[in-house]
Protein backbone atom coordinates (compact mmCIF):
# COMPACT_ATOMS: atom_id res chain seq x y z
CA UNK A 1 138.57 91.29 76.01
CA UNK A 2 139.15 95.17 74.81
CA UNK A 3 136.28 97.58 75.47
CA UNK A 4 134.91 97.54 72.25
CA UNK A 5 134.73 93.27 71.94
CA UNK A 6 132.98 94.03 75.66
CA UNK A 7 130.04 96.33 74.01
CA UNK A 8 129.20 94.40 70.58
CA UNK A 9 128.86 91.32 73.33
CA UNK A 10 126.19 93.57 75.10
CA UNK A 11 124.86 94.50 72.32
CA UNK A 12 124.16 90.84 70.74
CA UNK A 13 122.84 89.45 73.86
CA UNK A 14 118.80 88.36 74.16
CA UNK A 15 116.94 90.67 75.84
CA UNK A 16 115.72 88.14 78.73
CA UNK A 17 119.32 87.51 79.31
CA UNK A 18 120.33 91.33 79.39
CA UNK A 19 117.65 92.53 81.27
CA UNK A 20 118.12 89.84 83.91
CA UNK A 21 121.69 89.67 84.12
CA UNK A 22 121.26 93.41 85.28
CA UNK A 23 118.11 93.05 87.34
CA UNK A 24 118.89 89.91 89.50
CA UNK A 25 121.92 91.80 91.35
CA UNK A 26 119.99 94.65 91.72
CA UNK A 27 117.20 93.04 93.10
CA UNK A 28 119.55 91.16 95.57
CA UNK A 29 120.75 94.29 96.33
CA UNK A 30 117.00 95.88 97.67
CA UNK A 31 116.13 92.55 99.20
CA UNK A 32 119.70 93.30 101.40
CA UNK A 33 118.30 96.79 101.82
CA UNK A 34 115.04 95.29 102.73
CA UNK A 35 116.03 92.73 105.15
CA UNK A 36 118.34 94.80 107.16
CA UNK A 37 115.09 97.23 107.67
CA UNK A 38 113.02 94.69 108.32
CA UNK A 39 115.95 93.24 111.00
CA UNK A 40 116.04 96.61 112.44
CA UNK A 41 112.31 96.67 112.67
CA UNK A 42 112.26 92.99 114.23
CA UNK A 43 114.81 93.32 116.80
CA UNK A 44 113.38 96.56 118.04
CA UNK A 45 110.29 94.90 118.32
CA UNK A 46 111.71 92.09 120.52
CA UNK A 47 112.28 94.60 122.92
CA UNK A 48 108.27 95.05 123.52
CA UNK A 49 108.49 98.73 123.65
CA UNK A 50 106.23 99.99 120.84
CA UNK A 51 107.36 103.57 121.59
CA UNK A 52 110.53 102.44 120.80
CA UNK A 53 109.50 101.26 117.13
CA UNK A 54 107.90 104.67 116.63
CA UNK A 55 110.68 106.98 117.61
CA UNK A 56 112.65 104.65 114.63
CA UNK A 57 109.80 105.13 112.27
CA UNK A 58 109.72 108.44 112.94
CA UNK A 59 113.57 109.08 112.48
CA UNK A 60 113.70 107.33 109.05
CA UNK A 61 112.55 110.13 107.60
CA UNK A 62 115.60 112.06 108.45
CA UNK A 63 118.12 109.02 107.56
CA UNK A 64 116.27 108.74 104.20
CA UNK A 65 116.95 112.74 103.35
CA UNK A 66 120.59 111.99 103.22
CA UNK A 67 119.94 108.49 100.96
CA UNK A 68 118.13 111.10 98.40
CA UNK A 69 121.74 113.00 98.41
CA UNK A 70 123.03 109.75 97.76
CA UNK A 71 120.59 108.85 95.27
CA UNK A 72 121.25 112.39 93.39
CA UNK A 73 124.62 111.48 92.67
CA UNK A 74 124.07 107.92 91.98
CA UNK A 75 121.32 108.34 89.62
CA UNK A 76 122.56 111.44 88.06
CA UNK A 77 125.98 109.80 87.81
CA UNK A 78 124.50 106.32 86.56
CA UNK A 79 122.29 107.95 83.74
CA UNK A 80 125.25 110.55 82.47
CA UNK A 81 127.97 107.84 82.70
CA UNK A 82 126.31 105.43 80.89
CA UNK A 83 125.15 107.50 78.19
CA UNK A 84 128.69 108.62 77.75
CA UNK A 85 129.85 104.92 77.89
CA UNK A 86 127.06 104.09 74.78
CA UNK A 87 128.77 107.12 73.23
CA UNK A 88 132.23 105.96 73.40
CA UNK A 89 132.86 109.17 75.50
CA UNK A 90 135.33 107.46 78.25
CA UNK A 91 136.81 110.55 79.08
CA UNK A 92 133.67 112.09 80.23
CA UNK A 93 132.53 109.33 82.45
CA UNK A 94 135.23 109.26 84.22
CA UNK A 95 135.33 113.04 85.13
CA UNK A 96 131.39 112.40 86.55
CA UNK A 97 132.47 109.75 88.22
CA UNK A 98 135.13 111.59 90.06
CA UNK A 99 132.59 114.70 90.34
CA UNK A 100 130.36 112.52 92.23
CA UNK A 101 132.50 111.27 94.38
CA UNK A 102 133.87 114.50 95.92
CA UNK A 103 130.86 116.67 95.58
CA UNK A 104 128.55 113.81 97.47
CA UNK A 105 131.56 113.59 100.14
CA UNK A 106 131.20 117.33 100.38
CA UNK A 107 126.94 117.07 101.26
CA UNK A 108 127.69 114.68 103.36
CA UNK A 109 130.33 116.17 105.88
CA UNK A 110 127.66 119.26 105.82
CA UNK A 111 125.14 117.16 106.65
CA UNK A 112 126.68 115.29 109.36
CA UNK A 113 127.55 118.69 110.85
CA UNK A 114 124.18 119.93 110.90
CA UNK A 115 122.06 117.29 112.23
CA UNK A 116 125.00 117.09 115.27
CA UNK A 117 124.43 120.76 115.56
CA UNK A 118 120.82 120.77 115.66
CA UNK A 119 119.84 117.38 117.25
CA UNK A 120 116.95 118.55 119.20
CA UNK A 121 115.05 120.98 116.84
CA UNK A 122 115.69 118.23 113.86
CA UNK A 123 113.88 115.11 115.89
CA UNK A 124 111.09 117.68 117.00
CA UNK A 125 110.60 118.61 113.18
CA UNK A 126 110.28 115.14 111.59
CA UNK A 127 107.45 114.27 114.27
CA UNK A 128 108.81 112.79 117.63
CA UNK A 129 106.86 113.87 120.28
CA UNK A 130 107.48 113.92 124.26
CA UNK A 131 107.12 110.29 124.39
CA UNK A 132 109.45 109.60 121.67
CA UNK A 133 112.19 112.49 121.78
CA UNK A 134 114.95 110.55 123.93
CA UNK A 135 114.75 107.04 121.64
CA UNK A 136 114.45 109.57 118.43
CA UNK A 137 117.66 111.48 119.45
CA UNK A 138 119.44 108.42 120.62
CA UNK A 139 119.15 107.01 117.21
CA UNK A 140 119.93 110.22 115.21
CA UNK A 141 123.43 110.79 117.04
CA UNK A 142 124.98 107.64 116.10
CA UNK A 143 123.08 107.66 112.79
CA UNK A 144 125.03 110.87 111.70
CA UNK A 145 128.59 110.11 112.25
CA UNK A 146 127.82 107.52 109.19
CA UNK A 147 126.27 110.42 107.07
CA UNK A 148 129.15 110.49 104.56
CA UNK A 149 129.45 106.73 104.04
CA UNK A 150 125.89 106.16 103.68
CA UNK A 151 126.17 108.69 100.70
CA UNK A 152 129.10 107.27 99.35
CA UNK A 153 127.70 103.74 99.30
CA UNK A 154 124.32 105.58 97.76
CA UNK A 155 126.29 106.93 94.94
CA UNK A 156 128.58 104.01 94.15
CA UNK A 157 125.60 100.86 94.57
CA UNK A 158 124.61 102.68 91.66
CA UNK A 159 127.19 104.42 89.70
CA UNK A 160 129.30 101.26 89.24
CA UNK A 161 126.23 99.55 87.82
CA UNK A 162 126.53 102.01 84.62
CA UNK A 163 129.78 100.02 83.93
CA UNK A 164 128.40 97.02 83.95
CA UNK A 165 129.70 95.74 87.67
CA UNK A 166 126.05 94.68 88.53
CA UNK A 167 127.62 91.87 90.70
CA UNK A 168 129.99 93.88 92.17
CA UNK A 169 127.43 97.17 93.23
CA UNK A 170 125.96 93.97 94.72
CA UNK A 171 128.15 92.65 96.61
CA UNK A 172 128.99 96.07 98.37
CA UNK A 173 125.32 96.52 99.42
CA UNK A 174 125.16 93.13 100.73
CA UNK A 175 128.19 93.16 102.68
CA UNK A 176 126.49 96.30 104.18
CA UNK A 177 123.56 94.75 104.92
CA UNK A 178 124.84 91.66 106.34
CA UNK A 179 127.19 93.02 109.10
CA UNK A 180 123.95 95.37 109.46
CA UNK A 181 121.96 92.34 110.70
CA UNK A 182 124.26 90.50 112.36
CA UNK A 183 124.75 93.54 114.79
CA UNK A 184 121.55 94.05 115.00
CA UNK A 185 120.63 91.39 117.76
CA UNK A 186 123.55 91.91 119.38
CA UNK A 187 123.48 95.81 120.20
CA UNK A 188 120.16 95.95 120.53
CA UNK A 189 119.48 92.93 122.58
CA UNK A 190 122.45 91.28 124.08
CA UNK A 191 124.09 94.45 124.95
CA UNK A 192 120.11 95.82 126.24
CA UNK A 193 121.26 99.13 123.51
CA UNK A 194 118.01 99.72 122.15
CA UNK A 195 117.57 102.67 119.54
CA UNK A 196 121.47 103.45 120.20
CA UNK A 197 121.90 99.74 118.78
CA UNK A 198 120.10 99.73 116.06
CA UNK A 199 121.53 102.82 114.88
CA UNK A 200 125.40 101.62 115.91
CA UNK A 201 124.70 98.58 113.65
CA UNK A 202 123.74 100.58 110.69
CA UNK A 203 126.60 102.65 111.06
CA UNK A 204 129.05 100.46 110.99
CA UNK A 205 127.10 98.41 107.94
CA UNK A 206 127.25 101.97 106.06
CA UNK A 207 131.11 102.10 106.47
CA UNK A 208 131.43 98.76 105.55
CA UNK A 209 129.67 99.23 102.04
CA UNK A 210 131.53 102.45 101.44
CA UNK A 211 135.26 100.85 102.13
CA UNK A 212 134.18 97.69 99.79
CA UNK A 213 133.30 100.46 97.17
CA UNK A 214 136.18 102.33 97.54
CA UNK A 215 138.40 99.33 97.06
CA UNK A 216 137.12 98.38 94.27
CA UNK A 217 137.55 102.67 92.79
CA UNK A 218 140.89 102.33 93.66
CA UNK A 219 141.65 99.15 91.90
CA UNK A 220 142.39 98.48 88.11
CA UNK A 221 139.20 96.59 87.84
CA UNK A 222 137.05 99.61 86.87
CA UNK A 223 137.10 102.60 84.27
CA UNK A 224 135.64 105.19 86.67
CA UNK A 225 137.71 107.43 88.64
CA UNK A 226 138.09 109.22 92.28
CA UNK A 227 140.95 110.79 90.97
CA UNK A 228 141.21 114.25 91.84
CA UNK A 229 142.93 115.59 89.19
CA UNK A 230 139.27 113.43 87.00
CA UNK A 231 137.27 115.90 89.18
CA UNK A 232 135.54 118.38 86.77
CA UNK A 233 132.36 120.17 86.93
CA UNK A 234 132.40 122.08 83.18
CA UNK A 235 131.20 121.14 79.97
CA UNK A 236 128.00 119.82 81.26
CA UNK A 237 129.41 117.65 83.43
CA UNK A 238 127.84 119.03 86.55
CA UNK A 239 124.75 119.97 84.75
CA UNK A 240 124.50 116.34 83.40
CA UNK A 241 124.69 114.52 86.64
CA UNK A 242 122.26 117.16 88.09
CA UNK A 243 119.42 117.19 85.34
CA UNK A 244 118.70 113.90 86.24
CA UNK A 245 119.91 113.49 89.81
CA UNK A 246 117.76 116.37 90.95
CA UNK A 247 114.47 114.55 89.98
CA UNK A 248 115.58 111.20 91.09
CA UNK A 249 116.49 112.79 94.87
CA UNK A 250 113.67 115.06 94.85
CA UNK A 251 111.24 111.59 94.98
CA UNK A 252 113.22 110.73 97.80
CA UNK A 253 113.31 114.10 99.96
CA UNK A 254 109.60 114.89 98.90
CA UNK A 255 109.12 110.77 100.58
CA UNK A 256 110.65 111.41 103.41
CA UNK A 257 108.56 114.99 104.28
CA UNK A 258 105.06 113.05 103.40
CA UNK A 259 106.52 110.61 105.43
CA UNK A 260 107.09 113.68 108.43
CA UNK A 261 104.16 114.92 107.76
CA UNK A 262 101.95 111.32 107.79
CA UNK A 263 104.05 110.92 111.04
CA UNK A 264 102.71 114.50 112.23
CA UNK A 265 99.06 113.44 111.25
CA UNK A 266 99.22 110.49 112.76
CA UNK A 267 101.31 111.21 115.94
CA UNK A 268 97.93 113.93 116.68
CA UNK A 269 95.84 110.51 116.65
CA UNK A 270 98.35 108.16 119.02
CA UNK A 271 101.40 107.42 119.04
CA UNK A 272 100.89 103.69 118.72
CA UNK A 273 99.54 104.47 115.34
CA UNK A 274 102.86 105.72 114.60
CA UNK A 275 104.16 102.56 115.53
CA UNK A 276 101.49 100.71 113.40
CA UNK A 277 102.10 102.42 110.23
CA UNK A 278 105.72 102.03 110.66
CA UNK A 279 104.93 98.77 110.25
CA UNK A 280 102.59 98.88 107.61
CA UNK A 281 105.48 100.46 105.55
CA UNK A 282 107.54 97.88 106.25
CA UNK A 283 105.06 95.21 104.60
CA UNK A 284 104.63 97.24 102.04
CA UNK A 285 108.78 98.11 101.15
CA UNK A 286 108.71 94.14 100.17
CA UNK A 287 106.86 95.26 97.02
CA UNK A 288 108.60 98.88 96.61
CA UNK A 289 112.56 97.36 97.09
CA UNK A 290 111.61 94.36 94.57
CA UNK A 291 110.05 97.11 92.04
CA UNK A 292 113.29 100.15 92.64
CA UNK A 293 115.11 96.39 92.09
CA UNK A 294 114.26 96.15 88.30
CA UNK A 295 114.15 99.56 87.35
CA UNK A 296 117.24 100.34 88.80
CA UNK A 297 118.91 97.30 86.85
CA UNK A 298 117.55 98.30 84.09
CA UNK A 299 118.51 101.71 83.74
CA UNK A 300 121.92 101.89 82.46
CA UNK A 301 120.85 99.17 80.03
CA UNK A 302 118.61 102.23 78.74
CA UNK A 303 120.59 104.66 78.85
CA UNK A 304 123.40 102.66 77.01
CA UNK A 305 121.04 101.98 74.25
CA UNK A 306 119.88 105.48 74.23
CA UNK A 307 123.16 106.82 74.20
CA UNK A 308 124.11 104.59 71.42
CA UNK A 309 120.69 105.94 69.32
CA UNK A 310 119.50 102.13 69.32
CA UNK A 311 115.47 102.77 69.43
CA UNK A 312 115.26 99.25 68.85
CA UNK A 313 116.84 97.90 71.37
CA UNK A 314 115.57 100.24 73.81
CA UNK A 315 112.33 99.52 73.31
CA UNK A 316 112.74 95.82 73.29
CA UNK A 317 114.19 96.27 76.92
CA UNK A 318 111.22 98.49 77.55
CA UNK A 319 108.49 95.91 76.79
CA UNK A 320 110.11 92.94 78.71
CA UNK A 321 111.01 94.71 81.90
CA UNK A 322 107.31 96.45 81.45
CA UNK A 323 105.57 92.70 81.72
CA UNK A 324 108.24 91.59 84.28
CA UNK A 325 107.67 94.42 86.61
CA UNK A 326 103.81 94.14 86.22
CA UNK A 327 104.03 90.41 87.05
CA UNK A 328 106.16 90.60 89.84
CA UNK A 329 104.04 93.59 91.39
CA UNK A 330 100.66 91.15 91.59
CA UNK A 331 102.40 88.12 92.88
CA UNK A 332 103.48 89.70 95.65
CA UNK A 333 100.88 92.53 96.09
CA UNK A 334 98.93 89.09 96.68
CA UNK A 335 101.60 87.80 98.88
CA UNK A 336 101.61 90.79 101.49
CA UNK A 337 97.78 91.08 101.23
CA UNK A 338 97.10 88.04 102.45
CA UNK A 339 100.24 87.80 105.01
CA UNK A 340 99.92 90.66 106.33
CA UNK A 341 98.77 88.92 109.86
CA UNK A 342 102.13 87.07 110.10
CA UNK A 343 104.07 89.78 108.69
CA UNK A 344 102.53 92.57 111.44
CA UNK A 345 102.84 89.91 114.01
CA UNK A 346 106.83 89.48 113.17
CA UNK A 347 106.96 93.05 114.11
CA UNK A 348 104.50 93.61 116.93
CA UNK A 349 102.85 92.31 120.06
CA UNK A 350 100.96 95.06 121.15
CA UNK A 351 97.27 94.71 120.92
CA UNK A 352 96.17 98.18 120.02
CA UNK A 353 99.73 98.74 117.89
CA UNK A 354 98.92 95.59 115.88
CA UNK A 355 95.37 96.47 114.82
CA UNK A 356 96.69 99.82 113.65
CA UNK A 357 99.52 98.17 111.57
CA UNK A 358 97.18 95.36 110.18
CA UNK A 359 94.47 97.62 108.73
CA UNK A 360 97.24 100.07 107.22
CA UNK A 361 98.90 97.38 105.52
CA UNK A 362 96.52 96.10 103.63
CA UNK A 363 95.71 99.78 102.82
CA UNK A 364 98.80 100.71 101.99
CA UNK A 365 99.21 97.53 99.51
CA UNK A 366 95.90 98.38 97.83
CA UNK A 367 98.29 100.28 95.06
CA UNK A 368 100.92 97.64 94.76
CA UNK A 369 99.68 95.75 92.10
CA UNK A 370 100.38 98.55 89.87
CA UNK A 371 103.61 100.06 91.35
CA UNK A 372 105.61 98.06 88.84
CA UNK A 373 104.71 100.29 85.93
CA UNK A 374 105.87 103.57 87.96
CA UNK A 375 109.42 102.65 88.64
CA UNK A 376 109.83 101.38 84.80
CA UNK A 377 108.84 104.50 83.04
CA UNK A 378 110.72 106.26 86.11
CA UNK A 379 113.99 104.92 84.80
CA UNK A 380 112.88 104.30 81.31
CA UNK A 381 112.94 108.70 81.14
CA UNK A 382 115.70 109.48 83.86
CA UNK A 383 117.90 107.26 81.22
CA UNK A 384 117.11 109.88 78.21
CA UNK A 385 118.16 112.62 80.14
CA UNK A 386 114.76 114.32 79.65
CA UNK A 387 115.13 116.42 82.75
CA UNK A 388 111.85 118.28 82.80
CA UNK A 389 109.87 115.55 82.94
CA UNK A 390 111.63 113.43 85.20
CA UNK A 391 111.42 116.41 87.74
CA UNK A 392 107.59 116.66 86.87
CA UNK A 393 107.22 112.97 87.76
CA UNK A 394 109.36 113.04 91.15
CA UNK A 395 107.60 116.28 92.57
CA UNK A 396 104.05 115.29 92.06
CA UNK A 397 103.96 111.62 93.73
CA UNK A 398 105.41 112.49 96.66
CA UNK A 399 104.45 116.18 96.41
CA UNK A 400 101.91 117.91 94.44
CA UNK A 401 100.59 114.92 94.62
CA UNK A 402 100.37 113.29 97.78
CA UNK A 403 100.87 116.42 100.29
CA UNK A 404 97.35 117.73 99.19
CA UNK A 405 95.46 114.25 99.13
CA UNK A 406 96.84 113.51 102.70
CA UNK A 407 95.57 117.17 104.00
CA UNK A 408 92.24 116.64 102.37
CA UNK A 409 91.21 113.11 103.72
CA UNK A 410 92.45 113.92 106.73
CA UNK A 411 90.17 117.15 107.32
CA UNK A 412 87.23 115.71 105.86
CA UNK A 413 87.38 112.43 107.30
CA UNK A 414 89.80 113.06 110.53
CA UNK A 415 90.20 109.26 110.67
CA UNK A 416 93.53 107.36 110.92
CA UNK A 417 91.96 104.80 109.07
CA UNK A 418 90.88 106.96 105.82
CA UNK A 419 94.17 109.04 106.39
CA UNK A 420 96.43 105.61 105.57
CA UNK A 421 94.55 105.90 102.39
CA UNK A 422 96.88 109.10 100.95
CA UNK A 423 99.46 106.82 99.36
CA UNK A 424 97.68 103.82 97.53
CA UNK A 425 95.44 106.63 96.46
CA UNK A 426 98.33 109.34 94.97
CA UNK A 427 100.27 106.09 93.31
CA UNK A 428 97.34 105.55 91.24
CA UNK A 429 97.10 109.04 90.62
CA UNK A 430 100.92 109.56 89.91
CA UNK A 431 100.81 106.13 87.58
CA UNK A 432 98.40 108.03 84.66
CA UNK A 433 100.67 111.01 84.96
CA UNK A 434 103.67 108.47 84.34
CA UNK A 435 102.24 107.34 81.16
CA UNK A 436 101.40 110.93 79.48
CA UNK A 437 104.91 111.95 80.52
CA UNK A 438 106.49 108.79 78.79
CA UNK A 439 104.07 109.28 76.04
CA UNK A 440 105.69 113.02 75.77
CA UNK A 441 109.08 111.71 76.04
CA UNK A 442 109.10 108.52 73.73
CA UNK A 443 107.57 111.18 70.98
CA UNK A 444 110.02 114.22 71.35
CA UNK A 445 113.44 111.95 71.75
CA UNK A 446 112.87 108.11 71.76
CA UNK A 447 111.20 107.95 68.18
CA UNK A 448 113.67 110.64 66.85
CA UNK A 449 116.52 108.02 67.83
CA UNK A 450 119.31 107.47 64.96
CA UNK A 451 122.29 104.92 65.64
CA UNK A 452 125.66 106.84 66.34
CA UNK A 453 127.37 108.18 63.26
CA UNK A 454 123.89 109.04 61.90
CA UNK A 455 123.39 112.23 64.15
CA UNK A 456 125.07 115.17 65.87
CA UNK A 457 126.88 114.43 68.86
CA UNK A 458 124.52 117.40 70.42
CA UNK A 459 121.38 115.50 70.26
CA UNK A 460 122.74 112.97 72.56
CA UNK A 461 123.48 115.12 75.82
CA UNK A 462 121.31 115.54 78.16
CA UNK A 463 117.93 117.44 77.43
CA UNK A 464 116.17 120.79 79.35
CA UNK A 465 112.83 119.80 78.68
């Protein structure tokens, strides 16, 4: 079947079947993501050293910095190349792809560097204290050597979806994953390896996804590139991938300093509430990795569509993946609300650990009900290209947002309970903000949509405000 036969076939499918043809790897892809940081979680636990569990916690942070790098590329890349794909622009995909690759490589290698370099002053900054330093650096070191591939894998998980390899950006993350927890229990464990283990076990699961990936780049399977001589950073390439990206990482960086500074706030408390809201974000990443699921499956279904000026369509997509995402937020928003005893238990023994991680996890869930609408119009305007207000969105949840609400509660109330409060509280904040932004964007590029052939090829690039 010839490229063209390949389109009209996506283009006369139902949108139930599109949407979930796209979703369900995706989703399979988070619940991999999900169950390896739950087994990580689990299998430190085992070892009955809550200090342990919150010099992980506590390192995430720093792990997750690297992901948004990742996540810059890969969502940059995933919303220019399939735009350029609706647009019949080949060409151009291929030299993001390649851009991508070598660019993200590039962070990567610095990164690694630095965090080697600076091992001390790094675990210090993201909140480990005396207790904690030796498990938080033991962690870090291992974690950093797998910098580059964890990147890579980043980028690619979601760059190959905009080609329409859902199944096959699947398959790399679980394979990931999988070795991930089978290590787990026997590094940490078996081999009495602790932090060291659990961060061995996730680097060899990150080099595993990466090699799978870069098989499949290499083969004859796929129209993106690594090439070299593909590599090209003019004529809005660069800009393109970055308009987007940018935003999309900036969620995740801005997540992982709350996250440092919750730790911070916290850690002044006790450490074993540390521990306890570690925990309480792992109940609540059930929710979060179904949700990032749909709208990342989703996404280069609208940025095909809006690439290839079908308003119809994309709004059709936008309505069903809406009510899908709402759905599946109160099911199991009701599901972790009402676990949550099991669920902390899994993770925890400790008395005065547990009742931390109990109370902030049915906190932290208080917002999950309506989390499903936030990562649909998240992807729903990163796939127009609208850069402005996909920056506006990712500094103010996690920022402007949540940075001030946590420092507020926190010196009026000085409580740990009130302070687990600052993210259920900014999501429903950063929700109404969601809708006047997509309001703003469906009026000043979604309604203007014209099917290709109808319009200049300008008014399909990406946009600066």
């Amino acid at each position: 079947m010839d490229r063209n036969a390949k389109m009209m076939k996506l283009e006369s499918l139902s949108v139930p079947r599109m949407v979930f043809s796209n979703i369900i790897p995706s989703i399979i892809s988070m619940l991999m993501v999900l169950f390896y940081n739950l087994a990580d979680a689990f299998f430190i636990g085992q070892t009955k050293d809550p200090l342990m569990f919150a010099a992980v916690n506590v390192a995430t942070p720093a792990f997750f910095i690297f992901m948004a790098i990742g996540m810059l590329f890969g969502i940059g890349g995933t919303s220019l190349i399939s735009r350029r794909f609706g647009e019949r622009k080949d060409d151009e995909a291929r030299h993001a792809s390649s851009f991508c690759f070598y660019t993200g490589i590039g962070c990567g290698l610095i990164g690694m560097v630095l965090i080697l370099l600076f091992m001390t002053p790094v675990c210090r900054l993201v909140g480990a204290s005396d207790a904690t330093l030796s498990y938080t650096k033991d962690y870090l070191q291992y974690v950093s050597f797998g910098i580059p591939f964890l990147i890579f894998g980043n980028m690619f998980s979601n760059i190959i979806r905009a080609e329409g390899k859902a199944t096959t950006a699947m398959l790399g993350m679980i394979i990931g994953n999988m070795i991930n927890i089978i290590l787990d229990p026997i590094l940490i464990l078996y081999l009495d390896m602790g932090t060291s283990g659990a961060a061995i076990a996730t680097l060899i699961g990150n080099l595993s996804s990466a090699a799978f990936y870069f098989l499949h780049l290499l083969s004859k399977r796929t129209r993106l590139s690594i090439k070299l001589k593909d590599y090209k950073a003019r004529d809005g390439i660069a800009m393109g991938v970055l308009a987007i990206g940018i935003p999309a990482s900036l969620n995740s960086i801005l997540m992982s300093s709350s996250n440092i500074m919750l730790n911070n706030v916290m850690g002044s408390y006790d450490d074993l509430a540390v521990a306890g809201l570690g925990v309480a974000m792992k109940v609540n990443m059930i929710v979060v990795m179904l949700l990032i699921g749909i709208g990342g499956g989703v996404q280069p279904l609208f940025g095909y569509f809006f690439g290839a000026g079908n308003k119809k369509r994309y709004m059709e997509i936008f309505r069903f993946s809406m009510i899908l995402a709402i759905i599946v937020s109160i099911v199991m928003s009701i599901v972790c609300y009402f676990g949550a005893d099991f669920l902390v238990r899994t993770f925890l023994d400790n008395d005065d650990a547990y009742a931390y991680a109990f109370s902030f996890s049915r906190k932290y869930i208080i917002s999950g009900p309506i989390l499903g609408i936030l990562f649909i119009l998240m992807n729903a305007i990163q796939a127009t290209g609208a850069a402005i207000p996909a920056l506006v969105l990712s500094i103010s949840r996690q920022g402007l947002v949540f940075i001030p609400v946590l420092y507020t509660l926190n010196a009026v109330f000085h409580t740990e309970s009130v302070v687990a409060l600052s993210q259920p509280i900014t999501d429903y904040i950063a929700i109404l903000m969601s809708v006047a932004v997509f309001f703003f964007v469906y009026r000043k590029y979604i309604m203007r949509l014209k099917p290709r052939g109808q319009v200049d090829d300008t008014k399909q690039v990406v946009h600066s405000d």
